[in-house]
N, C-alpha and C. Protein backbone atom coordinates (compact mmCIF):
# COMPACT_ATOMS: atom_id res chain seq x y z
N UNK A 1 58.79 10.29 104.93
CA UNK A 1 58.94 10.29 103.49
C UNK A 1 58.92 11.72 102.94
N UNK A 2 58.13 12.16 103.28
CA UNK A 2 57.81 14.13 102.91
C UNK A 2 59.15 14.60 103.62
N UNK A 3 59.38 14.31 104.48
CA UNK A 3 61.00 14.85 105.06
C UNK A 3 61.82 14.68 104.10
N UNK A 4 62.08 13.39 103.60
CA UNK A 4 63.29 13.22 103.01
C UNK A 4 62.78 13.83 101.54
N UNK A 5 61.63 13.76 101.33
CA UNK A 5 61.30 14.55 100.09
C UNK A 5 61.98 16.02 100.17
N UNK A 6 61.74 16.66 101.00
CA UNK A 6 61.84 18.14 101.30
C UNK A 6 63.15 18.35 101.33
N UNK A 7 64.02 17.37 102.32
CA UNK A 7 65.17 17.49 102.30
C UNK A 7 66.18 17.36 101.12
N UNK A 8 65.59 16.43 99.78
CA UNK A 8 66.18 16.10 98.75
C UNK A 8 66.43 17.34 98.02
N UNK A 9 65.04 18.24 98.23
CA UNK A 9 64.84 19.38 97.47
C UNK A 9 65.42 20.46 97.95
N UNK A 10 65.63 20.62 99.24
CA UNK A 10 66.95 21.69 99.79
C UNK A 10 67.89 21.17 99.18
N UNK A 11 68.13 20.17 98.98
CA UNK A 11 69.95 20.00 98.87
C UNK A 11 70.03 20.29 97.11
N UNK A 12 68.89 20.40 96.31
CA UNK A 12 68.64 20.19 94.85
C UNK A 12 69.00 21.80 94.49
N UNK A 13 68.21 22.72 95.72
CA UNK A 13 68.04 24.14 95.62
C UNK A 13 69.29 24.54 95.62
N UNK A 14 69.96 24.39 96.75
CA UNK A 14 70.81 24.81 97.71
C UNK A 14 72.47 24.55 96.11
N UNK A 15 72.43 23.09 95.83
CA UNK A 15 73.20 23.27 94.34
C UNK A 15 72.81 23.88 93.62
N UNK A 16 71.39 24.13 93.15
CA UNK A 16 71.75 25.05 91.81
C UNK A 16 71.58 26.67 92.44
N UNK A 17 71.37 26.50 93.54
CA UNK A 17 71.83 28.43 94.12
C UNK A 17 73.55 28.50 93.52
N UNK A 18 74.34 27.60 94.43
CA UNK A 18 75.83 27.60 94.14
C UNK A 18 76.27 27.46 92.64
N UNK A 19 75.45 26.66 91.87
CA UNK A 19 75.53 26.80 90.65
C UNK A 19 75.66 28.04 89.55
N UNK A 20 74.22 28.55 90.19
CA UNK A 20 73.95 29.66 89.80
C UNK A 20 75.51 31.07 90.11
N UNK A 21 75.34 31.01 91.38
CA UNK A 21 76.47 31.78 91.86
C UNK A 21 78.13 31.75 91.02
N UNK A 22 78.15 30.35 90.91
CA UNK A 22 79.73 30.00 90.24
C UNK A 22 79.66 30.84 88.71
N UNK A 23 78.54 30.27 87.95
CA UNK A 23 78.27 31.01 86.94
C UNK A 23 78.13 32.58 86.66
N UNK A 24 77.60 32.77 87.73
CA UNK A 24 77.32 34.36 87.85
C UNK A 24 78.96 35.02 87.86
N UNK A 25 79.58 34.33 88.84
CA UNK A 25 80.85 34.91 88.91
C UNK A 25 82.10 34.55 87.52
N UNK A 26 81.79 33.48 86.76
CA UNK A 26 82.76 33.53 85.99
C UNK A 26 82.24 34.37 84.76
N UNK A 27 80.79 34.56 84.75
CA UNK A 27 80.14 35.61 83.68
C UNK A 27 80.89 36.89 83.72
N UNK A 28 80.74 37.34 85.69
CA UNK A 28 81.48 38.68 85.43
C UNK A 28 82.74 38.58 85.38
N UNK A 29 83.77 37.60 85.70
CA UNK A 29 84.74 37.63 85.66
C UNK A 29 85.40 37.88 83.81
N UNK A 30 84.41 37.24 82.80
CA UNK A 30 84.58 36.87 81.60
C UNK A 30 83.95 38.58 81.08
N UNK A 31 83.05 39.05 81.37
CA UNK A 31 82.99 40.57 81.08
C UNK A 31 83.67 41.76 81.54
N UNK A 32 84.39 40.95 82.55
CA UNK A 32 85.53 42.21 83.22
C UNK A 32 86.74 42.01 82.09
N UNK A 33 86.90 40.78 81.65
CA UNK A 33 88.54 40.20 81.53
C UNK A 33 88.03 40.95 79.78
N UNK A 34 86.70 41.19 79.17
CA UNK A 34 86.72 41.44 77.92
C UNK A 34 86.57 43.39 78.40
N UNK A 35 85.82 43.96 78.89
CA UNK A 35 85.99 45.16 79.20
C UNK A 35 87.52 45.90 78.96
N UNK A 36 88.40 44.69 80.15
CA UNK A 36 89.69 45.37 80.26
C UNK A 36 90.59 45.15 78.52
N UNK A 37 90.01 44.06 78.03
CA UNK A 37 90.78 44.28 76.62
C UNK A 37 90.43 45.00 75.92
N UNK A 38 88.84 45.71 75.48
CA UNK A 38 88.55 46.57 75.24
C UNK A 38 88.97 48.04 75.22
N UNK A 39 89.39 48.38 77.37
CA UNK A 39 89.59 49.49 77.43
C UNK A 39 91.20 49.25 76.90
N UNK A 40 91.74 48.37 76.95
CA UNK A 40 93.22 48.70 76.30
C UNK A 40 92.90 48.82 74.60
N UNK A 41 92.44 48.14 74.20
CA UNK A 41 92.42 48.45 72.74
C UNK A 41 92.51 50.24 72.78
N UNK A 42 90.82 50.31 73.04
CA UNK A 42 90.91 51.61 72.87
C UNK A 42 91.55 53.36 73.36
N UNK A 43 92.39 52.55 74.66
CA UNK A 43 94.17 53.23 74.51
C UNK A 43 95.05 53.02 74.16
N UNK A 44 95.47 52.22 73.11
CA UNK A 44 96.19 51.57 72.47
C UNK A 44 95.95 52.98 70.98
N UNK A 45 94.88 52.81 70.73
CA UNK A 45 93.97 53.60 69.04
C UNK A 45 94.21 54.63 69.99
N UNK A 46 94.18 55.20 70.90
CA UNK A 46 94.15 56.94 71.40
C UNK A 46 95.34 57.13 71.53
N UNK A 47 96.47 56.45 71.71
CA UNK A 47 97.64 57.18 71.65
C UNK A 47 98.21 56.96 69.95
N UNK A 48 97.93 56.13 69.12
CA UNK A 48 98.02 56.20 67.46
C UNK A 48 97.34 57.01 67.34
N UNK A 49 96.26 57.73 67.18
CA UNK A 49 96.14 58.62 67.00
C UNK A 49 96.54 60.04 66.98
N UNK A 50 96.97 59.98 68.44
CA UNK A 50 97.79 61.04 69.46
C UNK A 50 98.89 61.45 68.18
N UNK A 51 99.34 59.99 68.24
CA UNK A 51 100.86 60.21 68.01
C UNK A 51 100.77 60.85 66.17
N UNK A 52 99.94 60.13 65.65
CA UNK A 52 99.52 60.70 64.20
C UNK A 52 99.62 62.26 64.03
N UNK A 53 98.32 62.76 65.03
CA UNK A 53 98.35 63.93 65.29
C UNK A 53 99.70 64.66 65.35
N UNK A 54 100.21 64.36 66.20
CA UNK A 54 101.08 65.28 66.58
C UNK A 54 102.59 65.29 65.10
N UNK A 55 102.20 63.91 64.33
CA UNK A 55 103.45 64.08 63.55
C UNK A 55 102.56 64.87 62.21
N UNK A 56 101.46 64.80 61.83
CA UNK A 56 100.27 65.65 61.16
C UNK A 56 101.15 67.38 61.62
N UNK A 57 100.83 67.75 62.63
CA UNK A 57 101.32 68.87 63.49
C UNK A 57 102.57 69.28 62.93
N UNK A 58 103.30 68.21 63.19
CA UNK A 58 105.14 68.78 63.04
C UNK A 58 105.24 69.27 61.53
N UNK A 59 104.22 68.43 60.65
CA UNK A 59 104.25 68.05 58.81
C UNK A 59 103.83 69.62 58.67
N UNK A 60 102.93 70.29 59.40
CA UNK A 60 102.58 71.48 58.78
C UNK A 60 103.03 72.29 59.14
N UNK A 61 103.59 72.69 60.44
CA UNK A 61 104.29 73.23 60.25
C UNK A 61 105.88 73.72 59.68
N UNK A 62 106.32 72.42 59.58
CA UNK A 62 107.75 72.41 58.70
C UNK A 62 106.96 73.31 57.71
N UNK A 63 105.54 72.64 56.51
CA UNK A 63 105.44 73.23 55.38
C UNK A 63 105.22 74.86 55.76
N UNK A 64 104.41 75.19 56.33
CA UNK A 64 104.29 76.95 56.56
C UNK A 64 105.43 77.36 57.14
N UNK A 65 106.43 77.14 57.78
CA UNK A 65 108.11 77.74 57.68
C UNK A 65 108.58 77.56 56.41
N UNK A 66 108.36 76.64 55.81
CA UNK A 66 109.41 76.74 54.59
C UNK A 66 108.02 77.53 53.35
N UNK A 67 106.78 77.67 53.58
CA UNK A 67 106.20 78.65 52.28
C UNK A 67 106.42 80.19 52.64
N UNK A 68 107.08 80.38 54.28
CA UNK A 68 107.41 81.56 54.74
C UNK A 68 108.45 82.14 54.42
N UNK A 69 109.36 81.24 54.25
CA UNK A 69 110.76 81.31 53.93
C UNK A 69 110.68 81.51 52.22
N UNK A 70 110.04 81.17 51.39
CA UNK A 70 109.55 81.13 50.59
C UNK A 70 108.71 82.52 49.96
N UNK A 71 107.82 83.30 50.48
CA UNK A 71 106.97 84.39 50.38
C UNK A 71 108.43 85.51 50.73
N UNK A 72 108.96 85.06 51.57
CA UNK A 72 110.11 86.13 51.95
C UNK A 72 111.04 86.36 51.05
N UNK A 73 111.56 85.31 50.56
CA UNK A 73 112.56 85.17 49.17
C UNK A 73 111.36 86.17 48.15
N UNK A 74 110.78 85.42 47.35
CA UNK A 74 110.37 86.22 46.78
C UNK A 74 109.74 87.73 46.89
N UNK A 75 109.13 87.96 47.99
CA UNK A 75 109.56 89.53 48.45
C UNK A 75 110.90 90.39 48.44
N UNK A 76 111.52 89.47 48.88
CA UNK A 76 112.57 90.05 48.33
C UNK A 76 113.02 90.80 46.79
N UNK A 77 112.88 89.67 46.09
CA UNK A 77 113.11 89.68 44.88
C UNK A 77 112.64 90.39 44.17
N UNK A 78 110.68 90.59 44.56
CA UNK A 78 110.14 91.64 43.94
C UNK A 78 111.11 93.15 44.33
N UNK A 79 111.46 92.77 45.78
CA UNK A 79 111.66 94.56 46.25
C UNK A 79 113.17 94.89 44.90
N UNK A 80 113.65 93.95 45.04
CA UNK A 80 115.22 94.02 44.26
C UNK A 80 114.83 94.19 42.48
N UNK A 81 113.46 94.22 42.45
CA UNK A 81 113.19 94.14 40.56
C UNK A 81 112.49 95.44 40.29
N UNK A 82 111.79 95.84 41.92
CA UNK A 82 111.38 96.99 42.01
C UNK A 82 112.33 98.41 41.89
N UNK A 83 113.47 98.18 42.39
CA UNK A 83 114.59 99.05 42.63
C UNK A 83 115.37 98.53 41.27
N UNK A 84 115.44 98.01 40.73
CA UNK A 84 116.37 97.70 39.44
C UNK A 84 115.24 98.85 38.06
N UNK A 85 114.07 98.37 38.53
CA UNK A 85 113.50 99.35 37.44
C UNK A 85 113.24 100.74 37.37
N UNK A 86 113.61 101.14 39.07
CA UNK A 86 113.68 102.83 39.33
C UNK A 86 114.96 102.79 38.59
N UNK A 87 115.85 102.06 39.21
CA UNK A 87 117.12 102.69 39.19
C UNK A 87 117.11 102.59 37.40
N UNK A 88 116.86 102.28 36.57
CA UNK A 88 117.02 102.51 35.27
C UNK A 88 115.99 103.22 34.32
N UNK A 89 115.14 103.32 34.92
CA UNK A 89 114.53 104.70 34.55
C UNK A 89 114.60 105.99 35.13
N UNK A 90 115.37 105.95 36.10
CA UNK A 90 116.22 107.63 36.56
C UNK A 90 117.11 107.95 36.12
């Protein structure tokens, strides 16, 4: 009777070990499968960003070529208002 007692209770153990185990594995399987969406999200947001950046980048510099182009014209202009007012007071 204690045999088959004992034996009932291996076989009771012995399922919820495997139990345990099945669970264990679809836990990590279910924290891997959310990890990996995670790490894509957040290369997904690093290259929007990237890419922000870099059109941020292109935006300023277009503007400082064209306030260059800009400072130059009007240097100019001063030099040409500068020489208009020698030349008429000599």
């Amino acid at each position: 009777m204690q045999e088959h007692h004992f034996s009932l209770l291996q076989r009771e153990t012995e399922k919820l070990r495997n139990d345990i185990d099945k669970m264990r594995s679809e836990l990590r399987y279910e924290i891997d499968k959310v990890t990996a969406g995670q790490r894509l999200d957040l290369n997904l947001e690093r290259g929007r960003i990237r890419d922000e950046l870099a059109k941020q980048n292109a935006e300023t510099n277009e503007l400082t070529n064209k306030l260059d182009r800009e400072i130059h014209a009007l240097r100019a202009q001063l030099e040409a208002a500068k020489y208009d007012v020698i030349k008429y007071c000599i």
